[in-house]
Protein backbone atom coordinates (compact mmCIF):
# COMPACT_ATOMS: atom_id res chain seq x y z
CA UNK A 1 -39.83 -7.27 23.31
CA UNK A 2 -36.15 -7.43 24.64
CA UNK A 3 -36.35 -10.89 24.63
CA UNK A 4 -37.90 -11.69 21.09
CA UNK A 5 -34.67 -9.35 19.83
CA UNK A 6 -32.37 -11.15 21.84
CA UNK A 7 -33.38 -14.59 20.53
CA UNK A 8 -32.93 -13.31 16.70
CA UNK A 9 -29.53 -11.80 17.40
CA UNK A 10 -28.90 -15.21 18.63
CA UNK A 11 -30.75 -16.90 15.77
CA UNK A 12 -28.50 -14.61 13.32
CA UNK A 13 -25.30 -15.05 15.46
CA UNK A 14 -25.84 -19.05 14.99
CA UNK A 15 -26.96 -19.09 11.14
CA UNK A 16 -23.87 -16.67 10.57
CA UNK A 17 -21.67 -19.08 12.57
CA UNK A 18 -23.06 -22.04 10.23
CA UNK A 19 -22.55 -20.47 7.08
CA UNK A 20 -19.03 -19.57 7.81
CA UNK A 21 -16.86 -21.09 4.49
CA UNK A 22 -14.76 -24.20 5.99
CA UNK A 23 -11.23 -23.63 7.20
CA UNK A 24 -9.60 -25.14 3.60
CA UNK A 25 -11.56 -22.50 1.30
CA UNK A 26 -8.43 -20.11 2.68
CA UNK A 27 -5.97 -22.57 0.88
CA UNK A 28 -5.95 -20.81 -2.73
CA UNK A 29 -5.59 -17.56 -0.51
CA UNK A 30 -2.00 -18.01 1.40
CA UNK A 31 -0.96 -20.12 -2.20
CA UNK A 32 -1.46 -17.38 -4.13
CA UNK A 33 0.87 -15.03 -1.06
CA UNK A 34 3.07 -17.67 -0.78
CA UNK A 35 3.44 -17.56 -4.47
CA UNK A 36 4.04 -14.08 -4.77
CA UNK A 37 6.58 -14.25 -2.07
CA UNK A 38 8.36 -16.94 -3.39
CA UNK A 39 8.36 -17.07 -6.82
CA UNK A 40 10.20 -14.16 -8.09
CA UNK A 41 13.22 -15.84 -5.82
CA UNK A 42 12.93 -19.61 -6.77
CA UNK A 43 11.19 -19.69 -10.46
CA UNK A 44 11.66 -16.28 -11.58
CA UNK A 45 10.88 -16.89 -15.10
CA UNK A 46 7.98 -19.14 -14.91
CA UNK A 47 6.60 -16.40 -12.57
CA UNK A 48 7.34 -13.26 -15.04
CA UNK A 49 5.38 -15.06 -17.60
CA UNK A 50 2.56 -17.35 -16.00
CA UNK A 51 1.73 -14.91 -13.00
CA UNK A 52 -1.63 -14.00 -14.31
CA UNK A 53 -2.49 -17.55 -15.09
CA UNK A 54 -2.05 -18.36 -11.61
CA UNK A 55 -3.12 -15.23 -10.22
CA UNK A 56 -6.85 -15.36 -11.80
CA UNK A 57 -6.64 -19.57 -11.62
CA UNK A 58 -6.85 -19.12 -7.49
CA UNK A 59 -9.29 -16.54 -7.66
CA UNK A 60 -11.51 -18.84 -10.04
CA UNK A 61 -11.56 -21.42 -7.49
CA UNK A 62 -13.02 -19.60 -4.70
CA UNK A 63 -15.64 -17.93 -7.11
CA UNK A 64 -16.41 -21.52 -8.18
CA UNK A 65 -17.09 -22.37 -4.69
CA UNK A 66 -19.15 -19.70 -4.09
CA UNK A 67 -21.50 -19.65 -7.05
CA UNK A 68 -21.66 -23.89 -6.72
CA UNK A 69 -21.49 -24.56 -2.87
CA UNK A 70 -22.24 -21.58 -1.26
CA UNK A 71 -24.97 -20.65 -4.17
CA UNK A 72 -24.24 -17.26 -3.40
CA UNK A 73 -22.97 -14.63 -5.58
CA UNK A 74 -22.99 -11.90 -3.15
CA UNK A 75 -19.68 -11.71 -1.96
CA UNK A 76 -18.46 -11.98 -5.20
CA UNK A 77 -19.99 -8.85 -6.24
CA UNK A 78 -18.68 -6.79 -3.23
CA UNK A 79 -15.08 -8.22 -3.97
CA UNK A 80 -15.29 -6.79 -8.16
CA UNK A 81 -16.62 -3.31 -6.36
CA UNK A 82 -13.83 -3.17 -4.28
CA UNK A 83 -10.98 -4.59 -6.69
CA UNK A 84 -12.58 -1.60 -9.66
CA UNK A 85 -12.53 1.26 -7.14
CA UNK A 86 -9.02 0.22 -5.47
CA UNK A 87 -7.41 0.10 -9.42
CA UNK A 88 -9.42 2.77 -10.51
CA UNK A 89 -7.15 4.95 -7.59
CA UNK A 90 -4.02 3.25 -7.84
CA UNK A 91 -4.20 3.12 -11.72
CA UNK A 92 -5.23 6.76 -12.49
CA UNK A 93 -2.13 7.98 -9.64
CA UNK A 94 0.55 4.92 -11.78
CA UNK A 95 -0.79 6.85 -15.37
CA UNK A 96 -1.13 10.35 -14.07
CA UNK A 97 2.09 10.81 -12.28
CA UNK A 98 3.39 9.36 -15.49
CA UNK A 99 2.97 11.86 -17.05
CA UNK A 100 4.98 14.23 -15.01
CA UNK A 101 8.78 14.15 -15.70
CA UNK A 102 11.46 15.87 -12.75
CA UNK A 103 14.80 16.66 -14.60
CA UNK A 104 17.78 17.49 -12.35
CA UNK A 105 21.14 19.10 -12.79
CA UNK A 106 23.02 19.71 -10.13
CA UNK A 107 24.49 16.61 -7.68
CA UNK A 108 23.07 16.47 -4.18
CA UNK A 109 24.66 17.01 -0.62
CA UNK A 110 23.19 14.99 2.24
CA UNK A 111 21.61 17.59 3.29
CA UNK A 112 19.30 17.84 0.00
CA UNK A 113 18.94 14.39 -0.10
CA UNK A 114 17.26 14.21 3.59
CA UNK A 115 14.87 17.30 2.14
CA UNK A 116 13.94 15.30 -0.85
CA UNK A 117 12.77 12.60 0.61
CA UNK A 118 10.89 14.60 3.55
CA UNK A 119 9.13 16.41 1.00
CA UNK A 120 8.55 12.19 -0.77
CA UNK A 121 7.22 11.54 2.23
CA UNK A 122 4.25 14.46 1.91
CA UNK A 123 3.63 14.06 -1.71
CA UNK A 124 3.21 10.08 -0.73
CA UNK A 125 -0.40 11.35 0.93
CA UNK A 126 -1.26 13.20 -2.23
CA UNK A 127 -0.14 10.95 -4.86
CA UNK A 128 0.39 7.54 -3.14
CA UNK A 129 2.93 5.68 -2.54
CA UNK A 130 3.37 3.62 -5.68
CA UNK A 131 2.99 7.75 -7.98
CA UNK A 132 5.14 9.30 -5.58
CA UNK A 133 7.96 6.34 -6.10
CA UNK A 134 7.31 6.01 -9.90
CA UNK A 135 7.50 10.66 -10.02
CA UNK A 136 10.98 10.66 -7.73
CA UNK A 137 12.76 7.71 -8.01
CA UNK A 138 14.54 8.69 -11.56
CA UNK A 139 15.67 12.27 -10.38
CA UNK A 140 17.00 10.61 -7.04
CA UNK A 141 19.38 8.21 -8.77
CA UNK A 142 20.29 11.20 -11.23
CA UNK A 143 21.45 13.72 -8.56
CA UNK A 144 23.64 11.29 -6.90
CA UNK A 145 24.71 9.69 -9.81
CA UNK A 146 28.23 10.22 -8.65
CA UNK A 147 28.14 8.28 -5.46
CA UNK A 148 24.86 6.18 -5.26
CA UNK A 149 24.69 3.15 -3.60
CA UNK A 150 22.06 0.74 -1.96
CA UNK A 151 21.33 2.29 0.54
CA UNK A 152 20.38 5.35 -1.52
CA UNK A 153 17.52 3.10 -3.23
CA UNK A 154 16.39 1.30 0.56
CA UNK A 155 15.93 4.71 2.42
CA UNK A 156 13.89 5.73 -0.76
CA UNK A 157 11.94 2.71 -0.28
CA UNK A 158 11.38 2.83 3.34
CA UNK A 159 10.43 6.76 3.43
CA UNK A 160 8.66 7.66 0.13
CA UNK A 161 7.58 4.08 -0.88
CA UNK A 162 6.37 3.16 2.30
CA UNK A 163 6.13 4.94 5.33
CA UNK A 164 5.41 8.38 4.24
CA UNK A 165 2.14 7.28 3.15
CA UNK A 166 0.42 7.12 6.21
CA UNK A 167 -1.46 10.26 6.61
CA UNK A 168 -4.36 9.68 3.86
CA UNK A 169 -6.52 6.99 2.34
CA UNK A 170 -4.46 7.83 -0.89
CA UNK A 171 -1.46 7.41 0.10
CA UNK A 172 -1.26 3.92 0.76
CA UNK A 173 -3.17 0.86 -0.41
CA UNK A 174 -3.96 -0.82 2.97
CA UNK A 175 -5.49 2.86 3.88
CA UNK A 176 -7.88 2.72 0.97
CA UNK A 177 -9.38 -0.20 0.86
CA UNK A 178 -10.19 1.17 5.20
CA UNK A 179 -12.01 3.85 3.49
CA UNK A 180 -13.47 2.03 0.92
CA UNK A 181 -14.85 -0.39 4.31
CA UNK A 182 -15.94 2.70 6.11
CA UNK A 183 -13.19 4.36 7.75
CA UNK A 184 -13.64 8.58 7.61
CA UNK A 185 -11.18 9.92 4.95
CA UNK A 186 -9.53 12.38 7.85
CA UNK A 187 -9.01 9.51 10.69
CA UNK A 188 -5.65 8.40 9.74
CA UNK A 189 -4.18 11.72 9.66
CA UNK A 190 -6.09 12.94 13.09
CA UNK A 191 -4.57 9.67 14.29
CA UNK A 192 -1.63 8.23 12.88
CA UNK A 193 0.00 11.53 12.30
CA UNK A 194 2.01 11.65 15.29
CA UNK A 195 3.08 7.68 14.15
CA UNK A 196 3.94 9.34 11.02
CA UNK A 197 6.17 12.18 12.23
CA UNK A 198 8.29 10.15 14.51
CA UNK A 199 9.03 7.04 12.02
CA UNK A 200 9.87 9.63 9.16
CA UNK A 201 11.67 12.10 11.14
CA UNK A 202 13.92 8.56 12.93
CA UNK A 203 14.77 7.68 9.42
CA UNK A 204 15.42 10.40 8.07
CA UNK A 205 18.17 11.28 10.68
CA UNK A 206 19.96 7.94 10.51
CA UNK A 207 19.61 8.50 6.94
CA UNK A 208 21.57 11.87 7.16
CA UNK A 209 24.21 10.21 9.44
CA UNK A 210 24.96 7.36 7.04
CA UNK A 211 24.88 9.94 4.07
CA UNK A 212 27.23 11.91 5.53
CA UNK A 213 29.50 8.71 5.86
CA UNK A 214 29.05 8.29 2.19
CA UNK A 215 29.81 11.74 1.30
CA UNK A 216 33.09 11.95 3.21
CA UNK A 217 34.04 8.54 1.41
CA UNK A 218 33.69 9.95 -1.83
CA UNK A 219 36.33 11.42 -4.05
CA UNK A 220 37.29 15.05 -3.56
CA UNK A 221 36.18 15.74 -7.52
CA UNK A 222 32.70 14.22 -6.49
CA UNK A 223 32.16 15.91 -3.38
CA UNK A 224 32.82 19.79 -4.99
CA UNK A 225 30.55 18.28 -7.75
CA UNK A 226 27.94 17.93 -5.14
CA UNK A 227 28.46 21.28 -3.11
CA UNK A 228 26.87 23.03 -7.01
CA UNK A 229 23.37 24.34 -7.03
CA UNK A 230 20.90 22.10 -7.85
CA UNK A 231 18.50 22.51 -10.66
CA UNK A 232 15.46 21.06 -10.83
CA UNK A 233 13.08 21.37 -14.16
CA UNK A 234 9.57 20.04 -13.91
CA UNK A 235 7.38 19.36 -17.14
CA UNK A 236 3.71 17.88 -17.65
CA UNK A 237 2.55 20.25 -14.77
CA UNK A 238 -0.42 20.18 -16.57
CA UNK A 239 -1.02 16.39 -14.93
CA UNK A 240 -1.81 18.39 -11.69
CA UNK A 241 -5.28 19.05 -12.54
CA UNK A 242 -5.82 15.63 -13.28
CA UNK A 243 -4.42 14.85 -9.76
CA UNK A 244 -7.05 17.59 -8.73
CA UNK A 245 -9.72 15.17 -10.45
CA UNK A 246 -8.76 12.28 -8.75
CA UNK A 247 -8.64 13.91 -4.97
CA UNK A 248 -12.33 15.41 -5.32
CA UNK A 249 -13.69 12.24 -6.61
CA UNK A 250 -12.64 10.76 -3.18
CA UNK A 251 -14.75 13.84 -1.69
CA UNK A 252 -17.94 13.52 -4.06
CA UNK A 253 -21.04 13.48 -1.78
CA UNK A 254 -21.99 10.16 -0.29
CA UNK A 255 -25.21 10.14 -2.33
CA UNK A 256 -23.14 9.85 -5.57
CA UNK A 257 -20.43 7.61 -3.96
CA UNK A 258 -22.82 5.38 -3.53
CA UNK A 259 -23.61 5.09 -7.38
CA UNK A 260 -22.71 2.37 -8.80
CA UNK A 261 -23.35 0.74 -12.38
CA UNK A 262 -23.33 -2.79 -12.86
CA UNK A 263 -22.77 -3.74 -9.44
CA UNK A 264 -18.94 -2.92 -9.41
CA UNK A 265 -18.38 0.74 -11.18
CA UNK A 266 -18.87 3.22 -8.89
CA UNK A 267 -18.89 7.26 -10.17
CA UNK A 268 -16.20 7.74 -8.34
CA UNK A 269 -14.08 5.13 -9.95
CA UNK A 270 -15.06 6.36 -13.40
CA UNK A 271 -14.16 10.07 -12.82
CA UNK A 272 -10.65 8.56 -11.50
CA UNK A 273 -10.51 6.05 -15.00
CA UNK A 274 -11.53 9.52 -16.98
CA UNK A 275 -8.94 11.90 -15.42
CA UNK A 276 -6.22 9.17 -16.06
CA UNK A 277 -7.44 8.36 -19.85
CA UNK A 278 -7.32 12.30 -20.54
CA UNK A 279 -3.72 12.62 -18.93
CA UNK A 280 -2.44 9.76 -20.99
CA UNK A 281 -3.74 10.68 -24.15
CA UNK A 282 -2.76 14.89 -23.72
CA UNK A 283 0.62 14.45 -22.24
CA UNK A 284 3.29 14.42 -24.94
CA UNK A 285 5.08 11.20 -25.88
CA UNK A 286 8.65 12.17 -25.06
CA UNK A 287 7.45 12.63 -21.26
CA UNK A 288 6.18 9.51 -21.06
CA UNK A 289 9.53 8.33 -22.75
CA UNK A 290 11.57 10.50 -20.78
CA UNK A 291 9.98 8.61 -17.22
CA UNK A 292 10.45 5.43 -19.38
CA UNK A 293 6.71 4.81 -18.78
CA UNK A 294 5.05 0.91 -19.32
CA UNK A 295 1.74 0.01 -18.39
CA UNK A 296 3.76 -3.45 -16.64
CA UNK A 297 3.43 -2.37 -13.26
CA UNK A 298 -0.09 -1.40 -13.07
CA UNK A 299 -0.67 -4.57 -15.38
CA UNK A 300 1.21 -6.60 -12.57
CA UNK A 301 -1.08 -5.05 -9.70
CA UNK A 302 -4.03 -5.57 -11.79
CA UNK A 303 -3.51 -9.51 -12.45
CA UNK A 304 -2.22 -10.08 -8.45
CA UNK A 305 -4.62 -8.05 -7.02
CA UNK A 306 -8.02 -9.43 -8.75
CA UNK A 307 -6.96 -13.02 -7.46
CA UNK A 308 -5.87 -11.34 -4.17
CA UNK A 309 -9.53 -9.99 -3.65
CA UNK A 310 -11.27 -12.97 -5.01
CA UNK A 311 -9.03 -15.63 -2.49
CA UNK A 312 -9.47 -13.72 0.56
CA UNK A 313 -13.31 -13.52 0.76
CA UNK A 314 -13.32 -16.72 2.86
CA UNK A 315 -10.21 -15.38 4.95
CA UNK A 316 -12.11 -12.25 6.13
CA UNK A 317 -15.89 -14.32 6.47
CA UNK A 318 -13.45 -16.69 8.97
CA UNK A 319 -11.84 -13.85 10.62
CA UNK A 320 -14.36 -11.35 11.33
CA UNK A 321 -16.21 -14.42 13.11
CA UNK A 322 -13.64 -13.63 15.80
CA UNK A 323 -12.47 -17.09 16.41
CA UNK A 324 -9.46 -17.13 14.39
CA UNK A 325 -7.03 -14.82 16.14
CA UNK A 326 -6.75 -13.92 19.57
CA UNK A 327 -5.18 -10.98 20.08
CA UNK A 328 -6.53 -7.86 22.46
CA UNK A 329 -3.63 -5.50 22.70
CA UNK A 330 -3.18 -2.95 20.16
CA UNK A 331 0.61 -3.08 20.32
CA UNK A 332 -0.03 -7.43 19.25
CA UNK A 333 -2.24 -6.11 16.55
CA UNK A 334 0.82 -4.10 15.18
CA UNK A 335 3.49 -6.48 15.84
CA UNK A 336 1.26 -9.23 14.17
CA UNK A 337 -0.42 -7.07 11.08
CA UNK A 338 3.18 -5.66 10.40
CA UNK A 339 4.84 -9.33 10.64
CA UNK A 340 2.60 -10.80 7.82
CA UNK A 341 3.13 -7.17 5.70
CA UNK A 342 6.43 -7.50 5.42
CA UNK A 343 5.79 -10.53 3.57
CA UNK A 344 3.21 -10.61 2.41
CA UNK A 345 0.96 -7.74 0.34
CA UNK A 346 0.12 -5.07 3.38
CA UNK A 347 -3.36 -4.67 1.95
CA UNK A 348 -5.07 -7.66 2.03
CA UNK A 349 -3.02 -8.02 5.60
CA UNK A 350 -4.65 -4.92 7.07
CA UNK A 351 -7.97 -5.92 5.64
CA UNK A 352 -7.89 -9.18 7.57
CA UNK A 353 -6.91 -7.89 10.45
CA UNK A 354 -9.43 -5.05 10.66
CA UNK A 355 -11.73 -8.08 10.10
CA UNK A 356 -10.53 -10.34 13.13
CA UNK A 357 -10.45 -7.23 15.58
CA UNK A 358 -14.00 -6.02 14.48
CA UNK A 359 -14.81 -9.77 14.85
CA UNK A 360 -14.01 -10.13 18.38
CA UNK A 361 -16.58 -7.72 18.67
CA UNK A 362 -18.96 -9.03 17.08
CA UNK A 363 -19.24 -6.11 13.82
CA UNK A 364 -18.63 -6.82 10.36
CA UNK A 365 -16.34 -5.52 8.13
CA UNK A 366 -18.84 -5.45 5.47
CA UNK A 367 -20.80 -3.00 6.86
CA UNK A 368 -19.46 0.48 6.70
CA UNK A 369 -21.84 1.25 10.02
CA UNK A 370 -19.91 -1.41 11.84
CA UNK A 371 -16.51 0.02 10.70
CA UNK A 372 -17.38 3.43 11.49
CA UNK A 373 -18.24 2.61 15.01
CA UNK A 374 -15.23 0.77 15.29
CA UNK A 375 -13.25 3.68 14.20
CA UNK A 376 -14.54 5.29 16.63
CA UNK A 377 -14.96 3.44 20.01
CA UNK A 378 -11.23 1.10 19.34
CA UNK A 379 -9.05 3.71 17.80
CA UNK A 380 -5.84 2.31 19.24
CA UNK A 381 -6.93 -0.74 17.44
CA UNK A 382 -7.65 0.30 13.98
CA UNK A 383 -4.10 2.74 14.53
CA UNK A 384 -2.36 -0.38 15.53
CA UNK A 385 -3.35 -2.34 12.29
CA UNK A 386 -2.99 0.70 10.10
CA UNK A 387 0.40 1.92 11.11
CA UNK A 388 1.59 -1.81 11.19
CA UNK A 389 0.70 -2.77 7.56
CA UNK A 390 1.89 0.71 6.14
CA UNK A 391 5.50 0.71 8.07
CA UNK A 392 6.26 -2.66 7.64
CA UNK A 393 5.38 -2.90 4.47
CA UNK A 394 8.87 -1.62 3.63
CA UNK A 395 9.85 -5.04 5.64
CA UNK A 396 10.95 -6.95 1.91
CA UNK A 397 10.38 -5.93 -1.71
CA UNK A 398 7.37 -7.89 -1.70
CA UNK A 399 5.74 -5.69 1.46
CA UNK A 400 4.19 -3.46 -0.64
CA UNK A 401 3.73 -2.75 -4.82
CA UNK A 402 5.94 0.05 -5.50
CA UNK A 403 8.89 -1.84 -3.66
CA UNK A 404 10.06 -3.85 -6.46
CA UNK A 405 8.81 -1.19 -9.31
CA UNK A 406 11.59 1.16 -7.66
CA UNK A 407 14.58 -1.99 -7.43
CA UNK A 408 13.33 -2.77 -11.25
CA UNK A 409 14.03 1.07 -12.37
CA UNK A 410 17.43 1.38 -9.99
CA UNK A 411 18.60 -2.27 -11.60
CA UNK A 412 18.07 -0.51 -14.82
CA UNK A 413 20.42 2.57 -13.92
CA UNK A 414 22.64 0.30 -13.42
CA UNK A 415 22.51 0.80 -9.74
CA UNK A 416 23.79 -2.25 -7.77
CA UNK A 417 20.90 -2.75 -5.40
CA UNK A 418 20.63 -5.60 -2.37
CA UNK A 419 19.13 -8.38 -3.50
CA UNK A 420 16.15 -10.16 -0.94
CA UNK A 421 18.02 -11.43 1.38
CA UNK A 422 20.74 -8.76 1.85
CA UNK A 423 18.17 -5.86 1.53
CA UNK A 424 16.46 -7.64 5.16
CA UNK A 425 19.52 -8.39 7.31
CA UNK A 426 21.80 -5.43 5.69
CA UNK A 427 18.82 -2.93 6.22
CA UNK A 428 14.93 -3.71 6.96
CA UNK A 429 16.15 -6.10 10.39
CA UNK A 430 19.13 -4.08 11.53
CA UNK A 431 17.58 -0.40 10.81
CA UNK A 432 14.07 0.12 10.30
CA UNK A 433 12.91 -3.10 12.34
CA UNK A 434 14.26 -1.03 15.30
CA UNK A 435 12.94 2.33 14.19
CA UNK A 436 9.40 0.48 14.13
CA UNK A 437 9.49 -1.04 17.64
CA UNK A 438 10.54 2.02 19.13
CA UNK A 439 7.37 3.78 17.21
CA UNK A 440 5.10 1.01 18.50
CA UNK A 441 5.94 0.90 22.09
CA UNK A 442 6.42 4.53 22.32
CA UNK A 443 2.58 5.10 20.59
CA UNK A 444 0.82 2.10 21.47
CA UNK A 445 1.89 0.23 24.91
CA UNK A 446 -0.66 2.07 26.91
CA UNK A 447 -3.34 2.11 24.44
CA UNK A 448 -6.50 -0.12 25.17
């Protein structure tokens, strides 16, 4: 008997091998990253208006090749699951959080500006990332309105744009799509928490120091400006509840998880889509006007992303093969899963990665089984690849989606922000590159 199963593990293992997409089917994959990395520098305004074209014109190939070559539609179906239940989360948190306008009077001491972005760094988990940046980024540049600079908008990014988001599925796109795979919604905290603590709390305090610089630089009518109370006013609490909705439909029962309609719209996803219709159409106009609130973002996600998950089907069939990378140290699956992140979107980064590690031993990332043993039995590994694509996601505005959305709304303000370049040797190189290798040597360089 042990032999007959042997021989159709190998029989699978070989037919697997063979119908593997070739090597070049990854091409409309890294065009489509390279474009998005290099586009808004070098042809800004044929990118602004022609992204979708391009976007959805990549994906179309590799569907073409599928349906035509492959003859199988499969994969295509899993990718349109994936892509509705990843917007369906990161939409409903963009329109919800919307809705919810922070007024401030008051100016800020560095002293409540390192508390306001510790507490940006919590509601990251709740919210996510891109509604925690899109809720706090207009009070921040209004209660140091006096004496903001770039670095005011970069610390924001790095802490509640980026790193803080680390503890749950929600918080961070490359986290999601983990749970959406298989990973349990509570490993990332019971694992990456200490990660977490010691990246925030790091920049945090060289935050506070270079604050403080920036405070005693600052006139003398500015600085007894900023030693008033604060006042903070909050309205649209009412969006809360909606929030509510969209947690619990991440803890509906498996069974109804598991529901899907059409092959791609899963119950969960349409609870999230219903809690963010209702909060758009009950919240009052002049709070979305007062937040300055567009559906361009989410639009902007929405176009990238469905060419994103379309394009990489091949790259993660290649990877998860296991032949592709060779890496077997978590601290390399860090270094290399936060090296591409930084440039590259984090999410599809971490998803690849996940794949390549799971392939080396020989589990899919299409099966949630597979991903929940690997969760379990390589959990420096799957840390590795999750802390690397969160953290260095803050590498460049193009890391990670609510990057640029926070440098368009500062350039707005009329703050003067670093452009590309100068944001990465000014700040993301010099100050959090360190920050992150001290994190991943200190966490990982034992781990096996």
């Amino acid at each position: 008997m042990l032999p007959l199963l042997a021989a159709a593990a190998a029989e699978a293992q070989a037919h697997a091998h063979a119908s593997l997409p070739p090597y070049w089917t990854v091409a409309p994959f890294a065009l489509l990253l390279l474009c998005i990395a290099l586009m808004p520098l070098f042809a800004a305004h044929f990118w602004e208006h022609h992204y979708p074209k391009v976007a959805v014109g990549l994906g179309l190939v590799t569907a073409i090749y599928y349906l035509t070559v492959q003859g199988d539609w499969h994969p295509l179906l899993h990718a349109g699951h994936e892509y509705v239940s990843f917007m369906a989360l990161v939409g409903s948190l963009f329109v919800i959080s919307g809705g919810i306008n922070i007024r401030v009077k008051g100016e800020a001491t560095p002293l409540r500006n390192t508390i306001f972005l510790a507490i940006g760094a919590v509601l990251a988990n709740f919210i996510g990332t891109t509604g925690a940046s899109m809720l706090m980024i207009r009070p921040w540049i209004k209660m140091n309105k006096y004496r903001i600079t770039g670095f005011h908008v970069v610390f924001f990014i790095f802490i509640v744009s980026n790193v803080g988001g680390c503890l749950t599925p929600i918080g961070d796109p490359p986290l999601f799509l983990g749970f959406l795979r298989g990973v349990p919604f509570g490993w990332v905290l019971e694992h990456c928490w200490n990660g977490w603590a010691m990246a925030v709390a790091l920049l945090l305090a060289v935050f506070f120091a270079i604050d403080n610089i920036n405070f005693r630089k600052a006139p003398k009518a500015v600085r007894e400006k900023e030693t008033a109370e604060e006042h903070f006013f909050i309205r649209g609490l009412m969006n809360l509840a909606f929030l509510g909705v969209v947690l619990g439909a991440v803890f509906l029962p498996k069974s109804v998880q598991e529901t899907v309609i059409g092959g791609v719209l899963s119950v969960p996803a349409i609870v999230m889509i219903s809690a963010a219709v209702a909060s758009y159409f009950t919240t009052k106009p002049e709070l979305h006007e007062a937040n300055d609130f567009n559906f361009g973002p989410v639009k902007e996600v929405g176009f990238l992303f469905i060419g994103i998950f379309l394009t990489m089907i091949p790259a993660l069939q290649i990877l998860q093969s296991g032949e592709a990378v060779k890496i077997s140290s978590p601290l390399g699956y860090y270094f290399a899963t936060g090296a591409l992140s930084a440039f590259l979107d984090n999410a599809p980064t971490y998803l690849s990665f996940l794949a390549a590690a799971m392939g080396t031993e020989h589990l899919s990332v299409e099966s949630p089984t597979d991903v929940l043993a690997f969760a379990g039995s390589h959990p420096h590994l799957l840390m590795a690849i999750s802390l690397g694509a969160v953290f260095f996601g803050a590498g460049s505005y193009i890391g990670n989606g609510p990057n640029f959305m926070v440098k368009a709304i500062a350039d707005k303000a009329k703050v003067h922000t670093p452009d590309f370049l100068r944001y990465m040797w000014q700040f993301s190189i010099p100050v959090l590159l360190p920050i992150l290798v001290i994190v991943g040597f200190v966490l990982l360089k034992g781990g096996h």
